[in-house]
N, C-alpha and C. Protein backbone atom coordinates (compact mmCIF):
# COMPACT_ATOMS: atom_id res chain seq x y z
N UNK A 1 0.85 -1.17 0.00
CA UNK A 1 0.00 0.00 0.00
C UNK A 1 0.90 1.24 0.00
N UNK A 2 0.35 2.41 -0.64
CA UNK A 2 1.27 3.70 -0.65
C UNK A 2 0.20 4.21 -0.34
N UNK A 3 0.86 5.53 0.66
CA UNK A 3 0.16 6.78 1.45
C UNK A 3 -0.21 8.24 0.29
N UNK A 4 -1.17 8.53 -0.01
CA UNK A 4 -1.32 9.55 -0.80
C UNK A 4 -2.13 10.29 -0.42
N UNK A 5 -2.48 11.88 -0.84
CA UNK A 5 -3.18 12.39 0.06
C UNK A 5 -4.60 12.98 -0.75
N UNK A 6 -5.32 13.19 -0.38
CA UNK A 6 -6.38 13.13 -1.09
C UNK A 6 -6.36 15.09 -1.56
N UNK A 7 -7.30 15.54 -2.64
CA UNK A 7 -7.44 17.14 -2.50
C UNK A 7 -7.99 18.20 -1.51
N UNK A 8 -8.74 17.28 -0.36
CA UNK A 8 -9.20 17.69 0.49
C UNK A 8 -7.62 17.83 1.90
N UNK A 9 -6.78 17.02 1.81
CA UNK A 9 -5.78 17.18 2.30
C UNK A 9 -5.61 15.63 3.39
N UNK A 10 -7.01 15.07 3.58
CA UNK A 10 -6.82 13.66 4.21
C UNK A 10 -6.21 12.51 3.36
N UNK A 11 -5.41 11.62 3.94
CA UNK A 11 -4.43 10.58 3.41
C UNK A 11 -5.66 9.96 3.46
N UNK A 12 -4.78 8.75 2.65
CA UNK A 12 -5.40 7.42 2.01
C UNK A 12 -4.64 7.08 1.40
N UNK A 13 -4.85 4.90 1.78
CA UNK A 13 -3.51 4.49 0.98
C UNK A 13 -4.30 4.21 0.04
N UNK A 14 -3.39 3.59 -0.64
CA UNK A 14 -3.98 2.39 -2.71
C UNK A 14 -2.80 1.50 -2.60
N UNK A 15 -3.86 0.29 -2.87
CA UNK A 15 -3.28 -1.25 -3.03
C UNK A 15 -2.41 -0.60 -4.60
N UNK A 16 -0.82 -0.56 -3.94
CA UNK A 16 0.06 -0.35 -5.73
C UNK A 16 -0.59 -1.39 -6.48
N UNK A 17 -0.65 -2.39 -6.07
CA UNK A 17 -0.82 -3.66 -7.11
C UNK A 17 -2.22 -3.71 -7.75
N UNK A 18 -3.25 -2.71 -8.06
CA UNK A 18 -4.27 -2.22 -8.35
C UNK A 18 -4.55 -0.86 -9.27
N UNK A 19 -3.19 -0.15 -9.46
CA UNK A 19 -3.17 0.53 -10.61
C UNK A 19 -2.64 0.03 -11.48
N UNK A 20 -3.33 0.82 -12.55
CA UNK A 20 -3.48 0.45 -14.18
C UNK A 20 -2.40 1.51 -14.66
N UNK A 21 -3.14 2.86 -14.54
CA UNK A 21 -2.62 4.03 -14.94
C UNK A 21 -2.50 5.26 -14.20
N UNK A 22 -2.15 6.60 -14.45
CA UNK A 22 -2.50 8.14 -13.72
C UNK A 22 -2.73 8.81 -15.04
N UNK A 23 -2.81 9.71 -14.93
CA UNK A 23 -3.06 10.59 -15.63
C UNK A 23 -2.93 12.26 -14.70
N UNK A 24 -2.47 13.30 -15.65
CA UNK A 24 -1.90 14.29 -14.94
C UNK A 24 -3.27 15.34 -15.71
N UNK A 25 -4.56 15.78 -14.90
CA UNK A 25 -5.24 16.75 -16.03
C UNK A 25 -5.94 17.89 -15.36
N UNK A 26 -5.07 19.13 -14.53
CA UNK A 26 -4.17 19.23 -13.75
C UNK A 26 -3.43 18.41 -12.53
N UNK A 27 -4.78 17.71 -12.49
CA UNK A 27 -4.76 16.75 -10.78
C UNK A 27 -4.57 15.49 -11.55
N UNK A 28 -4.05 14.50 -10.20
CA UNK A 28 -3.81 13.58 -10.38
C UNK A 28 -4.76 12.30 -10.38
N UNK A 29 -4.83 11.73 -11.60
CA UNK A 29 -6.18 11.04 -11.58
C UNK A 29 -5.45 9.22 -11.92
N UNK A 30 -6.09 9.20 -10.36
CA UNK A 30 -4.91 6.75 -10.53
C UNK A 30 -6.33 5.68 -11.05
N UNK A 31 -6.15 5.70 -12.13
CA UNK A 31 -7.34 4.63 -12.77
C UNK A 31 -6.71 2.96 -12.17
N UNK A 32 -7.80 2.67 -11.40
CA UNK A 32 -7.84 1.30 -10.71
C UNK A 32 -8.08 0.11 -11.86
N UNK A 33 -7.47 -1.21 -11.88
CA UNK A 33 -8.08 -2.00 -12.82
C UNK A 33 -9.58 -2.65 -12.57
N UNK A 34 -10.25 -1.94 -11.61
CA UNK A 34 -11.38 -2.69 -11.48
C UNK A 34 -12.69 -1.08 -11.91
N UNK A 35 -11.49 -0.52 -12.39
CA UNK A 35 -12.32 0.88 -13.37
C UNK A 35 -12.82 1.85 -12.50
N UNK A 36 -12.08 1.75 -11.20
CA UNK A 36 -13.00 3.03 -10.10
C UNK A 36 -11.21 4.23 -10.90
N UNK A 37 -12.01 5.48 -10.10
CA UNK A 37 -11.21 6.67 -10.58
C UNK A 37 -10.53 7.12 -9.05
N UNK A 38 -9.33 7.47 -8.40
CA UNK A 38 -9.02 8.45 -7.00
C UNK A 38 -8.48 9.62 -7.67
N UNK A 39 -8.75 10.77 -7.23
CA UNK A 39 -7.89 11.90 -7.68
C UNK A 39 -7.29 12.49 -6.34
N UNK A 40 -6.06 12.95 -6.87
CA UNK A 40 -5.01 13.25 -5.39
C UNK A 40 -4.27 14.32 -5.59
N UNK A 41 -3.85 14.69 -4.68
CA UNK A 41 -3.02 15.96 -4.91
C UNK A 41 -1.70 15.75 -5.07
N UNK A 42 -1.42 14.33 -4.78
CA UNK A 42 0.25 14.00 -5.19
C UNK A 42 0.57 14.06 -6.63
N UNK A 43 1.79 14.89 -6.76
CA UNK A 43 2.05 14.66 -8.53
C UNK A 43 2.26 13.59 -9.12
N UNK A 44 2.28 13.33 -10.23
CA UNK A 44 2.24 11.74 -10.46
C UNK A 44 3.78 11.22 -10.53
N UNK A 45 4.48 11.99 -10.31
CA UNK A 45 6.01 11.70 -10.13
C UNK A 45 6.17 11.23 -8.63
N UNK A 46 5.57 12.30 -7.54
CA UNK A 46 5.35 11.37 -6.59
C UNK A 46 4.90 10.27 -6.25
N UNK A 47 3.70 9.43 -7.28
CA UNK A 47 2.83 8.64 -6.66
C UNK A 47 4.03 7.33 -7.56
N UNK A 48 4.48 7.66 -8.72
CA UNK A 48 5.38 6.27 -9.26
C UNK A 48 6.73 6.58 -8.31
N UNK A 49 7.25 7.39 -7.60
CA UNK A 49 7.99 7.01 -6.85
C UNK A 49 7.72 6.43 -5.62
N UNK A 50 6.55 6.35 -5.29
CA UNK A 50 5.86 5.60 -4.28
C UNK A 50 5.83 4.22 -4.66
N UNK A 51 5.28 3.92 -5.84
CA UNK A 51 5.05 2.82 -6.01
C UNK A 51 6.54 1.89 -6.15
N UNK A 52 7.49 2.88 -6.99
CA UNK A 52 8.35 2.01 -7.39
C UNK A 52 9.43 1.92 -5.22
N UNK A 53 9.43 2.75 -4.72
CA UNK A 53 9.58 2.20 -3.37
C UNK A 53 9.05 1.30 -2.91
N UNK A 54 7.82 0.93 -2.85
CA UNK A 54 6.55 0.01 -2.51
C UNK A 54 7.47 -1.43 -3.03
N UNK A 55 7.45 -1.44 -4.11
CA UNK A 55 7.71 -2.46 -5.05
C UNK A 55 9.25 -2.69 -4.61
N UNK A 56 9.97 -1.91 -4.17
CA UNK A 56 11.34 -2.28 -3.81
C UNK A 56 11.50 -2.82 -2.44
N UNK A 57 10.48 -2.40 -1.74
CA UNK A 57 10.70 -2.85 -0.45
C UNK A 57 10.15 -4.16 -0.40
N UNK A 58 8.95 -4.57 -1.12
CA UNK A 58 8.39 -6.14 -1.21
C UNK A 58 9.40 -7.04 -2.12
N UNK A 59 10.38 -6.57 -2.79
CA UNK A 59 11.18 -7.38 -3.55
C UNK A 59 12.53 -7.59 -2.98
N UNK A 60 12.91 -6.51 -1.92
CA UNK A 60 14.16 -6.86 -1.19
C UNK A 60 14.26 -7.76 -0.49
N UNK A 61 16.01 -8.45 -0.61
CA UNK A 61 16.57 -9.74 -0.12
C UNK A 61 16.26 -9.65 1.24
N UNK A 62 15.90 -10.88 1.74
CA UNK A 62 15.47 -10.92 3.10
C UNK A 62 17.01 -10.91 4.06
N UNK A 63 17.26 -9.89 5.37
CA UNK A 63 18.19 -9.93 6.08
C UNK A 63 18.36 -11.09 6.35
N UNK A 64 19.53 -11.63 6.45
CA UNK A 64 20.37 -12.59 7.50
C UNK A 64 20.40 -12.36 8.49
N UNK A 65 19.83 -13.65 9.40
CA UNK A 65 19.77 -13.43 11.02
C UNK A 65 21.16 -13.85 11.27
N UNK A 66 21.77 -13.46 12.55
CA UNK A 66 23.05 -14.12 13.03
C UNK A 66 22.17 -14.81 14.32
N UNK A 67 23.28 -15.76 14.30
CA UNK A 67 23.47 -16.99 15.31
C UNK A 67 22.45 -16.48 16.89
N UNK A 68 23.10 -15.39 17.11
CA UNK A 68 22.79 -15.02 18.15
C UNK A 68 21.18 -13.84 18.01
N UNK A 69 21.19 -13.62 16.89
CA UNK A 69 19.79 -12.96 16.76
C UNK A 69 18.45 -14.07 17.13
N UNK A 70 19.30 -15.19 16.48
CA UNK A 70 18.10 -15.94 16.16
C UNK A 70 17.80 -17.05 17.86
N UNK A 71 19.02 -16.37 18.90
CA UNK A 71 18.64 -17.32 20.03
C UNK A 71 19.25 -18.34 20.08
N UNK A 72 20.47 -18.67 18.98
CA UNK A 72 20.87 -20.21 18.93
C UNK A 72 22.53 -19.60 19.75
N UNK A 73 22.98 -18.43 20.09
CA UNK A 73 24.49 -18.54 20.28
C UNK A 73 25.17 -18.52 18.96
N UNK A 74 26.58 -18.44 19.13
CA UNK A 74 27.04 -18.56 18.18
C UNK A 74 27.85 -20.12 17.75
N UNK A 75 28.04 -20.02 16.62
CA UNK A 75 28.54 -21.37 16.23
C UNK A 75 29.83 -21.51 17.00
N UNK A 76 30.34 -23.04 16.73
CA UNK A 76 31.75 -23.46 17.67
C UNK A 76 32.69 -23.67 16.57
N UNK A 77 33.66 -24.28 16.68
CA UNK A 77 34.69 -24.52 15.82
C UNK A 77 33.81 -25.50 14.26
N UNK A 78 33.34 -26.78 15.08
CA UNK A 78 32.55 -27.28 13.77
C UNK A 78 31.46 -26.90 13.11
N UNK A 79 31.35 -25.68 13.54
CA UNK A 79 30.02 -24.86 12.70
C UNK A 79 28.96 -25.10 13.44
N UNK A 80 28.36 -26.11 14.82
CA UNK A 80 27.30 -26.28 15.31
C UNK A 80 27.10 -25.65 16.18
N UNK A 81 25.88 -24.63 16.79
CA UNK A 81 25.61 -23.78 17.53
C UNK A 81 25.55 -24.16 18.54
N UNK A 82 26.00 -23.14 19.14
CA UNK A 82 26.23 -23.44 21.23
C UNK A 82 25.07 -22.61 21.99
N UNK A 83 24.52 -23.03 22.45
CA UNK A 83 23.69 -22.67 23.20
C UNK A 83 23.87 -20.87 23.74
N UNK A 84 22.68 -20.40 23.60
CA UNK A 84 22.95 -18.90 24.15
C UNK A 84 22.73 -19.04 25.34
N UNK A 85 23.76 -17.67 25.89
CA UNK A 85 23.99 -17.71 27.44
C UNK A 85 22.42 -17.39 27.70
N UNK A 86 22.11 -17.81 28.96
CA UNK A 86 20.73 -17.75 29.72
C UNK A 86 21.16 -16.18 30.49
N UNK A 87 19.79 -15.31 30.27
CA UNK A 87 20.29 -14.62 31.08
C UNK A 87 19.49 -15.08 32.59
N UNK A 88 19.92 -14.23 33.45
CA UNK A 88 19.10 -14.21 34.87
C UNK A 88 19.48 -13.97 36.18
């Protein structure tokens, strides 16, 4: 979902994965594929840099947990994890 703001000045998101098109005629008009119309006050340079953020953040490589993020300790000499210290 991306945050856009409406002409009245209240936000509202849009499912990215639900536009078709915009159109710039002064305002910004996001044609839905299920044929509804939103018009917004974001320029449409803003709203595809929204989307294409949107789209970068659902496509980025998932972090690597370390040993110890994940609660296991860290590994020993043969690579098998040692127990994390208990706290208490």
């Amino acid at each position: 979902m991306i945050k856009l703001t409406r002409l009245n000045g209240s936000e509202l998101w849009v499912n990215a994965d639900l536009i078709e098109f915009l159109e710039a005629t002064p305002d910004t008009v996001i044609s839905l594929v299920d044929g509804k119309k939103i018009v917004v006050a974001d320029p449409p340079e803003r709203v595809v840099a929204a989307i294409i953020a949107y789209w970068r953040q659902i496509n980025a490589v998932p972090r690597r947990f370390t040993y110890a993020e994940r609660g296991h300790g860290e590994p020993n000499a043969s690579g098998q994890s040692q127990p994390a210290p208990q706290e208490g």
